[in-house]
Protein backbone atom coordinates (compact mmCIF):
# COMPACT_ATOMS: atom_id res chain seq x y z
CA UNK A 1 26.90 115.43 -2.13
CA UNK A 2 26.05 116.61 1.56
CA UNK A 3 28.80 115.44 4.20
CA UNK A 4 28.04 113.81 7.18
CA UNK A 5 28.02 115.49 10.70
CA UNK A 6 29.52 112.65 12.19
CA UNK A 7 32.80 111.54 11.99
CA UNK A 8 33.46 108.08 11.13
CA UNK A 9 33.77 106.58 14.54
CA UNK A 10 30.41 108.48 15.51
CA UNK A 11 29.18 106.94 12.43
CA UNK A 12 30.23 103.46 13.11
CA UNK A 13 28.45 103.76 16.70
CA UNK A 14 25.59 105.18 15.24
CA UNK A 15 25.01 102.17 12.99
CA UNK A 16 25.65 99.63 15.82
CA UNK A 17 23.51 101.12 18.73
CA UNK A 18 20.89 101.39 15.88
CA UNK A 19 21.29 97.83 14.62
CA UNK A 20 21.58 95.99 18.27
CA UNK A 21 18.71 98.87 19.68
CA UNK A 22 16.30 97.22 16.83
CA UNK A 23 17.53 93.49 16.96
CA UNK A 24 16.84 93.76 21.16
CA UNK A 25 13.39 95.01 20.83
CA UNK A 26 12.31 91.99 18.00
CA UNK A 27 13.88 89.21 20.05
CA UNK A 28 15.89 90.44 22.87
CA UNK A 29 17.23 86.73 23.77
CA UNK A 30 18.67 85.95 20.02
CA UNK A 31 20.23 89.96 20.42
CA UNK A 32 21.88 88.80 23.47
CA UNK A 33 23.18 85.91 21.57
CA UNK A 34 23.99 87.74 18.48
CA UNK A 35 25.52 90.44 19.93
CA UNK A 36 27.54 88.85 23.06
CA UNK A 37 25.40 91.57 25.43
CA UNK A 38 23.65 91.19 28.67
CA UNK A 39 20.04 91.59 28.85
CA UNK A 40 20.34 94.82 31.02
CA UNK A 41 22.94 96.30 28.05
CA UNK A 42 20.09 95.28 25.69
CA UNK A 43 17.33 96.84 27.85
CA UNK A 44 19.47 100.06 28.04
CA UNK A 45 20.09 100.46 24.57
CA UNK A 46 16.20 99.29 23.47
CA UNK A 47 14.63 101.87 25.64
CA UNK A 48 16.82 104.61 23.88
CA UNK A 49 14.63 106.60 21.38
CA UNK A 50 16.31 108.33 18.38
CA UNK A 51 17.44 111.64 19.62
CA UNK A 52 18.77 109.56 22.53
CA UNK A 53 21.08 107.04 20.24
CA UNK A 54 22.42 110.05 18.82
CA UNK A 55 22.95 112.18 21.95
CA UNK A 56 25.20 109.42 22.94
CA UNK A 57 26.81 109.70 19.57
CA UNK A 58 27.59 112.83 19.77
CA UNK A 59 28.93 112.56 23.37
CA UNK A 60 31.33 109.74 22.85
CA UNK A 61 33.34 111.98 20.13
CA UNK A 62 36.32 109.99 18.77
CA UNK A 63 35.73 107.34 21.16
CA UNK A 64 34.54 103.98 19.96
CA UNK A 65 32.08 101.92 21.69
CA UNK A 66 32.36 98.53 19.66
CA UNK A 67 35.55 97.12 19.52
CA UNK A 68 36.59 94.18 17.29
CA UNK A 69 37.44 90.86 18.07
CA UNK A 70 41.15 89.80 19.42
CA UNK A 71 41.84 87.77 16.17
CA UNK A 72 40.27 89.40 13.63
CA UNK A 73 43.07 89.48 11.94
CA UNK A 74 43.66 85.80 11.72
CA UNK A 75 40.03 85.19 10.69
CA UNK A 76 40.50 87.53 7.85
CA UNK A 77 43.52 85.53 6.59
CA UNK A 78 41.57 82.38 6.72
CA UNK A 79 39.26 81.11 4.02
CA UNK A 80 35.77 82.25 4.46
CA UNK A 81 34.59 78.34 5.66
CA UNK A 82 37.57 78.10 8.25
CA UNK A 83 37.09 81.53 9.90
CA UNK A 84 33.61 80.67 10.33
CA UNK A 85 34.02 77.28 11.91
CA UNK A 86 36.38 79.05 14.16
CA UNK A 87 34.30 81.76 15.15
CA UNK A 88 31.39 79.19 16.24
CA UNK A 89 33.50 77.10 18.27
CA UNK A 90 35.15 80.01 20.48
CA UNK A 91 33.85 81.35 23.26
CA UNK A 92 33.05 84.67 23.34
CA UNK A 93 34.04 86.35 26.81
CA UNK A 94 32.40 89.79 27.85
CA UNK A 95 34.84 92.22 27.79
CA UNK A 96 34.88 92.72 31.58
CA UNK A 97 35.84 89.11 32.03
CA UNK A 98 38.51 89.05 29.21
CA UNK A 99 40.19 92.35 30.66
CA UNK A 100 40.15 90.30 33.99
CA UNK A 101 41.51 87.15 32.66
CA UNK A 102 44.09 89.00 30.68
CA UNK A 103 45.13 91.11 33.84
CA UNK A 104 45.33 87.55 36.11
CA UNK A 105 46.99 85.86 33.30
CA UNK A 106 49.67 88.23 33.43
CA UNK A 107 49.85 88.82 37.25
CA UNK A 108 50.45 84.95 37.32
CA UNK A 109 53.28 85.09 34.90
């Protein structure tokens, strides 16, 4: 069996550039939804052709560019039905804005 020239972090954002890069240019508005993204993120990562998705790849090294949720590991204790009635009914906050709520939230404290 051939190994991989990724490591498993480039392989991880290989799979999710690819996957959001062909759910943006089917229906860019339900990707945006999907996928918690701007259209301008969407539009950046749609115009990418191959060699470019894994140029990035390559370039980001060890460094992740998806990131999983704050409680994922509460949803993964709850039952299956729970966690997803949860994860409909809570906002999901670009990451800009939750690093700035989190930084005011503790400057207020």
């Amino acid at each position: 069996m051939a190994s991989s020239p990724l490591n498993d972090v480039q392989h991880a954002n290989f799979i999710i550039l690819s996957l959001i890069r062909d759910a943006a240019r089917a229906d860019p508005g339900t990707a945006c939804c999907r996928f918690g993204m701007t259209l301008a993120q969407l539009k950046a990562i749609s115009d990418l052709p191959p060699d470019g998705v894994m140029a990035i790849v390559n370039g980001m090294g060890n460094e992740a560019l998806f990131f999983p949720r704050e409680d994922l590991d509460r949803l993964l204790q709850l039952p299956p039905a729970v966690s997803a009635v949860l994860v409909s009914a809570t906002a999901r906050l670009p990451a800009a804005r939750g690093a700035k709520s989190a930084a005011q939230r503790s400057a207020s404290a």
